[in-house]
C-alpha atoms as a PDB file:
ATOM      1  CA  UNK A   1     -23.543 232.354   0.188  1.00  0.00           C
ATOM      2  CA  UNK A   2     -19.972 232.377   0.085  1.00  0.00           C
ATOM      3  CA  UNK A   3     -20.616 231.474  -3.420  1.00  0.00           C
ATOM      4  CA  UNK A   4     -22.682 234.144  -4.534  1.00  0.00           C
ATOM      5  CA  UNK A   5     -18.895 237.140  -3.658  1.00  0.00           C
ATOM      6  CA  UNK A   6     -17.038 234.823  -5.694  1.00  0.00           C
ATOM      7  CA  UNK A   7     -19.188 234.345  -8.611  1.00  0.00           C
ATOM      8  CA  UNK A   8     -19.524 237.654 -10.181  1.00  0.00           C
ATOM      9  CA  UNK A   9     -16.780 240.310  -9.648  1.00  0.00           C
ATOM     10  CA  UNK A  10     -19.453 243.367  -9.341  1.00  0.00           C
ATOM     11  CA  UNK A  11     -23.120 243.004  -8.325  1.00  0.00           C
ATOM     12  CA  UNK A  12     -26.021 245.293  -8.237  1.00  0.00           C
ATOM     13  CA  UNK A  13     -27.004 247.459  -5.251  1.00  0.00           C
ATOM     14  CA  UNK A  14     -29.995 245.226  -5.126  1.00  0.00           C
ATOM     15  CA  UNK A  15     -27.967 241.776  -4.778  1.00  0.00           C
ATOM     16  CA  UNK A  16     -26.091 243.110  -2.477  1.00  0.00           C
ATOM     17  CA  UNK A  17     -29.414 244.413  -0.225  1.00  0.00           C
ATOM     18  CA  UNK A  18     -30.618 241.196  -0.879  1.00  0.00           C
ATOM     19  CA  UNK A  19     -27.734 239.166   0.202  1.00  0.00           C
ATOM     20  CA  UNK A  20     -27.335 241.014   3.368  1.00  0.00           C
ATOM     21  CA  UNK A  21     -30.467 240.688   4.410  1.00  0.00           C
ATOM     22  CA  UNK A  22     -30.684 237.296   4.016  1.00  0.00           C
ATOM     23  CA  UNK A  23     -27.540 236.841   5.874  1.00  0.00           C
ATOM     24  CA  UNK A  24     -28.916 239.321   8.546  1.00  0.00           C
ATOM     25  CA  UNK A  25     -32.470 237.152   8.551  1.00  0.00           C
ATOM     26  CA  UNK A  26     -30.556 233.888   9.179  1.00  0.00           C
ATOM     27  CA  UNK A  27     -27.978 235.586  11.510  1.00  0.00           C
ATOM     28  CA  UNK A  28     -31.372 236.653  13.714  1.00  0.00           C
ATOM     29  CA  UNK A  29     -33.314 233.050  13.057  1.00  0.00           C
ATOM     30  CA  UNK A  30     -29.561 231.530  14.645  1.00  0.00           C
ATOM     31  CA  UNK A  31     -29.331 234.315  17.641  1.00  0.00           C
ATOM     32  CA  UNK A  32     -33.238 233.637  18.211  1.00  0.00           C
ATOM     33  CA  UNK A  33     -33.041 230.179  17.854  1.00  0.00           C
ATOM     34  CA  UNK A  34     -30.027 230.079  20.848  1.00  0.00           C
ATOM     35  CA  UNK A  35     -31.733 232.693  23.086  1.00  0.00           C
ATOM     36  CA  UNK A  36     -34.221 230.152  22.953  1.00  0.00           C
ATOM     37  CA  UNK A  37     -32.246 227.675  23.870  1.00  0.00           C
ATOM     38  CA  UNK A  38     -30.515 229.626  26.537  1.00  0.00           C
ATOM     39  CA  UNK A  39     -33.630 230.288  28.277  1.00  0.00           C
ATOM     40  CA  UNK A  40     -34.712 226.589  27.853  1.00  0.00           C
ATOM     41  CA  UNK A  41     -31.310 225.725  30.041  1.00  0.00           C
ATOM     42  CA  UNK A  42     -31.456 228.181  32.225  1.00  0.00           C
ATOM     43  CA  UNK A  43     -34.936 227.358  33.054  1.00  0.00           C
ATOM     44  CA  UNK A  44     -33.845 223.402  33.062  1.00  0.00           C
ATOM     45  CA  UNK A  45     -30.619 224.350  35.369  1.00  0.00           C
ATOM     46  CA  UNK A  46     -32.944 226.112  37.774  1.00  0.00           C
ATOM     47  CA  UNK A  47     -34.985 223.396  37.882  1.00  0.00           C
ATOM     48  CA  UNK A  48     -32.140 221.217  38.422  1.00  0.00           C
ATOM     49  CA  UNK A  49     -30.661 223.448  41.078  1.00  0.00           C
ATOM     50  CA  UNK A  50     -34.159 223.176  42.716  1.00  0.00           C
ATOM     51  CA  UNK A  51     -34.217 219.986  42.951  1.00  0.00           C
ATOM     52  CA  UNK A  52     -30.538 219.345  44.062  1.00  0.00           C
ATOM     53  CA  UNK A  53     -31.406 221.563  47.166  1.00  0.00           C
ATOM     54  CA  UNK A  54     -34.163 220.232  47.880  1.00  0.00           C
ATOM     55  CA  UNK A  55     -32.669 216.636  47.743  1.00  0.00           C
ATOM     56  CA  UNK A  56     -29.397 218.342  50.115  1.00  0.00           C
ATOM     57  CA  UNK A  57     -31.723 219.420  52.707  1.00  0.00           C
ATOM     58  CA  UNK A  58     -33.599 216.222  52.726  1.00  0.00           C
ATOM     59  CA  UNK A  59     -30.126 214.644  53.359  1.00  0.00           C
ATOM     60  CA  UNK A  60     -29.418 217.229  56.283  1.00  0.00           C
ATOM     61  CA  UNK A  61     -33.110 216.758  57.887  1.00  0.00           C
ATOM     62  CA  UNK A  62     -32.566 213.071  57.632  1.00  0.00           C
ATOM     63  CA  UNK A  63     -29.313 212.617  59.071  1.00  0.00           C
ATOM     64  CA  UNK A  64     -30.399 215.235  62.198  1.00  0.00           C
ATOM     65  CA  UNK A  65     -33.322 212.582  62.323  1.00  0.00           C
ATOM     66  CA  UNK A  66     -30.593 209.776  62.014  1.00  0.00           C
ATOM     67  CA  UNK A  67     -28.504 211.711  64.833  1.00  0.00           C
ATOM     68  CA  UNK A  68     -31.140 212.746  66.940  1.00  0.00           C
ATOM     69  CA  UNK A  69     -32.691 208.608  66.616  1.00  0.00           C
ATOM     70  CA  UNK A  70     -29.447 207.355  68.255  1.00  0.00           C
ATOM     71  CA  UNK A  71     -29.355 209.948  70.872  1.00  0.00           C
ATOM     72  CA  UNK A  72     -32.503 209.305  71.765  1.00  0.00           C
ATOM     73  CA  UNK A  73     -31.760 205.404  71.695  1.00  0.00           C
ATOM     74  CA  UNK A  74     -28.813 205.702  73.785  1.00  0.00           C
ATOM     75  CA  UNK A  75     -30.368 207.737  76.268  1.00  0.00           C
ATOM     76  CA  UNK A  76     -33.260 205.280  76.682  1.00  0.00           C
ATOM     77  CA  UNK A  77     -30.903 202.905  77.255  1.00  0.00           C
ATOM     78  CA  UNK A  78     -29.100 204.529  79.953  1.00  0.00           C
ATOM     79  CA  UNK A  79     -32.783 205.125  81.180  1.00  0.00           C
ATOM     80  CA  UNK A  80     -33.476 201.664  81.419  1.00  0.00           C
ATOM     81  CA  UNK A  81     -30.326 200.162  82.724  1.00  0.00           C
ATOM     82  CA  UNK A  82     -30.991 202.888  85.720  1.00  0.00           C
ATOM     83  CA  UNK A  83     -33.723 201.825  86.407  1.00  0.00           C
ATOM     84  CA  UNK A  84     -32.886 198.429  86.425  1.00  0.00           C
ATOM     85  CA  UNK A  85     -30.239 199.004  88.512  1.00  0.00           C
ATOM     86  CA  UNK A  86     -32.898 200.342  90.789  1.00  0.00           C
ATOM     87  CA  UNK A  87     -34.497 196.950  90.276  1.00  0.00           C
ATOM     88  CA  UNK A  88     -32.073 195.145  91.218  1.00  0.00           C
ATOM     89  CA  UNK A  89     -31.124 197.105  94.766  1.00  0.00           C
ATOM     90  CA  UNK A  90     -34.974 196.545  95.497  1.00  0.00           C
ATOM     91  CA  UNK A  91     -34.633 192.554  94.607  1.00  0.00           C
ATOM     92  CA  UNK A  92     -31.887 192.286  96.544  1.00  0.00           C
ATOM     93  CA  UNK A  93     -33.068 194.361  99.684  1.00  0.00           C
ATOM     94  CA  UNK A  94     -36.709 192.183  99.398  1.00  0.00           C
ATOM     95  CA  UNK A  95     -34.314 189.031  99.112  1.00  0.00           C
ATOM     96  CA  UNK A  96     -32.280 190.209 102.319  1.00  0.00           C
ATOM     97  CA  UNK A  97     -35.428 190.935 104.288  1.00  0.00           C
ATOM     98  CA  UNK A  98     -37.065 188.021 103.347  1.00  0.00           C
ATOM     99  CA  UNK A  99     -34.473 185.894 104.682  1.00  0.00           C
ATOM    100  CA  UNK A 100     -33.880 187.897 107.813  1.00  0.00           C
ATOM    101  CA  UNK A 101     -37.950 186.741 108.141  1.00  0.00           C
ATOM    102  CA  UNK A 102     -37.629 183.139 106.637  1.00  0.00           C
ATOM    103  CA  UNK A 103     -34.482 182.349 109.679  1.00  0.00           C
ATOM    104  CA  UNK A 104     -36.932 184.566 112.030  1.00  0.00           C
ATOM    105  CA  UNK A 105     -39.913 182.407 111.671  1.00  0.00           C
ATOM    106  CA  UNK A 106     -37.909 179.229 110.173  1.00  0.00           C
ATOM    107  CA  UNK A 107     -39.705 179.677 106.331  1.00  0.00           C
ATOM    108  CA  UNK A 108     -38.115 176.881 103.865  1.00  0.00           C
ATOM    109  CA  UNK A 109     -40.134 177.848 101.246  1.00  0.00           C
ATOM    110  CA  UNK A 110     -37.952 180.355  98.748  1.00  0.00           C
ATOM    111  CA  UNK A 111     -39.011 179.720  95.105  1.00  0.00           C
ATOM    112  CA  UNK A 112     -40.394 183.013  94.542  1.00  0.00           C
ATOM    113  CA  UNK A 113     -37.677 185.068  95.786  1.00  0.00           C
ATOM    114  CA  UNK A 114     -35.375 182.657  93.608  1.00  0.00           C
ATOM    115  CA  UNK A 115     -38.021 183.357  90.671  1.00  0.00           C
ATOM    116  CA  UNK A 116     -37.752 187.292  91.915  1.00  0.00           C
ATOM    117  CA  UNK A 117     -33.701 187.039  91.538  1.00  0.00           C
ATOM    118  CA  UNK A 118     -33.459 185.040  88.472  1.00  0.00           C
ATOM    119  CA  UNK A 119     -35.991 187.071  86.438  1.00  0.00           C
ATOM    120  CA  UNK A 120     -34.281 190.417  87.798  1.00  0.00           C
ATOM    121  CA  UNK A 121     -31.183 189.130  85.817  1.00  0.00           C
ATOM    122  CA  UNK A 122     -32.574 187.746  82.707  1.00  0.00           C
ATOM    123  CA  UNK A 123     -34.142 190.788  82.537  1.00  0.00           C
ATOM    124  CA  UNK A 124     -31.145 193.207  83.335  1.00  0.00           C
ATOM    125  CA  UNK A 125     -28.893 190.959  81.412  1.00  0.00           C
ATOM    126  CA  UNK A 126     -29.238 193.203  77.977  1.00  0.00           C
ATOM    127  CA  UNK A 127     -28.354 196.090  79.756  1.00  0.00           C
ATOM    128  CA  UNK A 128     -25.555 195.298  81.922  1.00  0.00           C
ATOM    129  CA  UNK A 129     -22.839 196.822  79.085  1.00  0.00           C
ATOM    130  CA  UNK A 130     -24.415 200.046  79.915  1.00  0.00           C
ATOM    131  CA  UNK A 131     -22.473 201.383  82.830  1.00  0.00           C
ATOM    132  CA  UNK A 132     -21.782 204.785  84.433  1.00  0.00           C
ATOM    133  CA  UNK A 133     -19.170 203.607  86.664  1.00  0.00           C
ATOM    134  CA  UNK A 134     -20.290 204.851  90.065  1.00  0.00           C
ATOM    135  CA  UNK A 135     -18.918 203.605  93.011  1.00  0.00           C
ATOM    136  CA  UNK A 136     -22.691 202.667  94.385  1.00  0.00           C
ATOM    137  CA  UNK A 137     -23.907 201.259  90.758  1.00  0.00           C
ATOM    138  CA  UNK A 138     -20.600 198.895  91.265  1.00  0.00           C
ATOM    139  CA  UNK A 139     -21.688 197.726  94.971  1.00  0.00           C
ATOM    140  CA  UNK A 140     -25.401 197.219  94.179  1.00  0.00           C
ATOM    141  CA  UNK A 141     -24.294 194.991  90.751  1.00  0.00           C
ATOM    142  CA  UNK A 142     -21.506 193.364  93.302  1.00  0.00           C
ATOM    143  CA  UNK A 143     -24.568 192.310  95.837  1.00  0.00           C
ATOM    144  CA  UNK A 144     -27.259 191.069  93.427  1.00  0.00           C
ATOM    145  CA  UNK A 145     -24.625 189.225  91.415  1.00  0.00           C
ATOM    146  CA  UNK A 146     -23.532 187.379  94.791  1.00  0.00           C
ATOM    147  CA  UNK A 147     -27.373 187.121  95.706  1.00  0.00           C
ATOM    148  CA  UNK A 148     -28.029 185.187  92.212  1.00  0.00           C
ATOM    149  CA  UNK A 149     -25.132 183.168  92.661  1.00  0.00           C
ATOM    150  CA  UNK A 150     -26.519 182.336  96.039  1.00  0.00           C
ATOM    151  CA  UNK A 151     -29.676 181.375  94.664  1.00  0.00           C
ATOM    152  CA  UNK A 152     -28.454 179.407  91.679  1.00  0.00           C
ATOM    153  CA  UNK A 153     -26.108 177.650  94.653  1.00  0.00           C
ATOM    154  CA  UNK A 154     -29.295 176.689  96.610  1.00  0.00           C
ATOM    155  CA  UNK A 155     -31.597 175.624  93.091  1.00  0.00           C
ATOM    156  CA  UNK A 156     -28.842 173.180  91.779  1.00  0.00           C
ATOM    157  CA  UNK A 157     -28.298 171.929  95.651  1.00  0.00           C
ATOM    158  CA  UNK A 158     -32.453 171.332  95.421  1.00  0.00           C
ATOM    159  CA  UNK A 159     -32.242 169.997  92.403  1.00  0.00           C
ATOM    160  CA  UNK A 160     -29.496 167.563  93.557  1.00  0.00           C
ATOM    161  CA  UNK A 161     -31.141 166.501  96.634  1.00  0.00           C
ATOM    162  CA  UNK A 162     -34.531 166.059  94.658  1.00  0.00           C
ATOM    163  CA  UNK A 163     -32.788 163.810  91.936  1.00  0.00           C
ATOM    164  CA  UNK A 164     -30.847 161.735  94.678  1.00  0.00           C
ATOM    165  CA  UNK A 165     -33.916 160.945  95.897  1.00  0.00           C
ATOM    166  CA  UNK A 166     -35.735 160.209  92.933  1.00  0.00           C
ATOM    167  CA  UNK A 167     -32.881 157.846  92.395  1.00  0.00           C
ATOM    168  CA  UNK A 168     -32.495 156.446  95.925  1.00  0.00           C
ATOM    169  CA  UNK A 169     -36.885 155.523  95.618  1.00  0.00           C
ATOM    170  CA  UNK A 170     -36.388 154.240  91.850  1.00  0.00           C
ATOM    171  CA  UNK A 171     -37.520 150.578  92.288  1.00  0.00           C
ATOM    172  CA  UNK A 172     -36.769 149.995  95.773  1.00  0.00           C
ATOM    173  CA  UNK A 173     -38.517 148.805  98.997  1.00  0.00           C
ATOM    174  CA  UNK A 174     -40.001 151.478 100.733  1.00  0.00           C
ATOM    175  CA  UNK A 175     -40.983 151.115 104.991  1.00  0.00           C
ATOM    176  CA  UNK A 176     -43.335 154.231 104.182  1.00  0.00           C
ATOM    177  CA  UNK A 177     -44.981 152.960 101.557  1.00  0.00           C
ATOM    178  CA  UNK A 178     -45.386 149.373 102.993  1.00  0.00           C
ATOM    179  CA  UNK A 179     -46.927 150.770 105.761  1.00  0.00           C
ATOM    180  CA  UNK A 180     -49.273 153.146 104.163  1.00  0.00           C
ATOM    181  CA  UNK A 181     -49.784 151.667 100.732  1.00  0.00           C
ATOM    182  CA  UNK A 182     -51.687 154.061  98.521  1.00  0.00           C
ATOM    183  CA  UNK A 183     -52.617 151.010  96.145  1.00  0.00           C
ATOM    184  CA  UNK A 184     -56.239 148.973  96.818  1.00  0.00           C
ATOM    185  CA  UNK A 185     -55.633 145.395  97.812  1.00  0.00           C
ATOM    186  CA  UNK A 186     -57.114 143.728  94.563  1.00  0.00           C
ATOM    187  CA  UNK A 187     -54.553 146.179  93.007  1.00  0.00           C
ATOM    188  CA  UNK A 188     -51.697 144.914  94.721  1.00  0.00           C
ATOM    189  CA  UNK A 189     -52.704 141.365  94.231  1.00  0.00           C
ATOM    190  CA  UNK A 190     -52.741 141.811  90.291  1.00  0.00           C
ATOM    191  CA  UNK A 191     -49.742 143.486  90.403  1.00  0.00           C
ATOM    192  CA  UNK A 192     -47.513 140.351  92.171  1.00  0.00           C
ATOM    193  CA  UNK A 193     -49.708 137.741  90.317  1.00  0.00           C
ATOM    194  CA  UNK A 194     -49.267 139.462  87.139  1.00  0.00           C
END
């Protein structure tokens, strides 16, 4: 179009209303064609903005969920090393009666308040990091951990007494046994004849 003011040096009224309105029609095809466009991005950026927020308060709700998780997992955990603690003042007050009774009426038998003791701790034993510090949470951990180290004393002294024996019987003559064989006669004549 450019073209067509340098070609001739005068044109017709009707060249000229020609020209300008083709220049006008194209000018308005252009400004429609980018209002188009405008409103395509506009509608595309809301879209976008949409989703952004959404996705931001997704992110917020899940790290209140996140926060709110750990809270509630610490808390349980102080829950449960309370009451564990509680556990382990009753295990050691049944333990301390129990032998007040056992010396009382001369009971020997203590496996299940060793069992009682030992399963307290294995069971307190994830929790013991969890600490509040108190004076009487210090005292009751100080008594139950002398308690189980009381019992462990008395299991490996058992255990030592019980293998000595084993030892000290292992292929030797035995007055008891002689004397009240558990073994038939034809059975004991098989076994020294061979």
């Amino acid at each position: 179009m450019s073209n067509f003011l340098k070609s001739k040096k005068y044109y017709t009224k009707k060249e000229l209303d020609d020209y300008v309105t083709r220049l006008m029609t194209n000018t308005e095809n252009a400004l429609m064609e980018q209002r188009e466009r405008i409103l395509e991005l506009k509608k595309e950026n809301e879209a976008l903005t949409a989703k952004l927020a959404l996705k931001k308060k997704r992110e917020k709700a899940s790290e209140q969920m996140q926060r709110a998780n750990e809270q509630l997992e610490t808390d349980t955990k102080k829950r449960c090393a309370k009451q564990l603690l509680k556990v382990k003042e009753f295990a050691s007050n049944w333990a301390d009666k129990f032998d007040e009774l056992a010396e009382k009426y001369n009971i020997a038998e203590t496996d299940m308040v060793d069992r009682l003791i030992i399963e307290t701790d294995a069971i307190s034993k994830p929790y013991n990091s969890i600490s509040t510090g108190s004076a009487d949470e210090q005292a009751i951990n100080e008594r139950f951990n002398a308690l189980l180290a009381r019992v462990k004393d008395r299991r490996k002294k058992e255990a030592m007494a019980k293998s000595a024996e084993e030892n000290e019987n292992d292929g030797e003559f035995s007055l008891e046994e002689a004397l009240n064989p558990e073994d038939t006669l034809d059975a004991i004549l098989k076994d020294l004849l061979g």
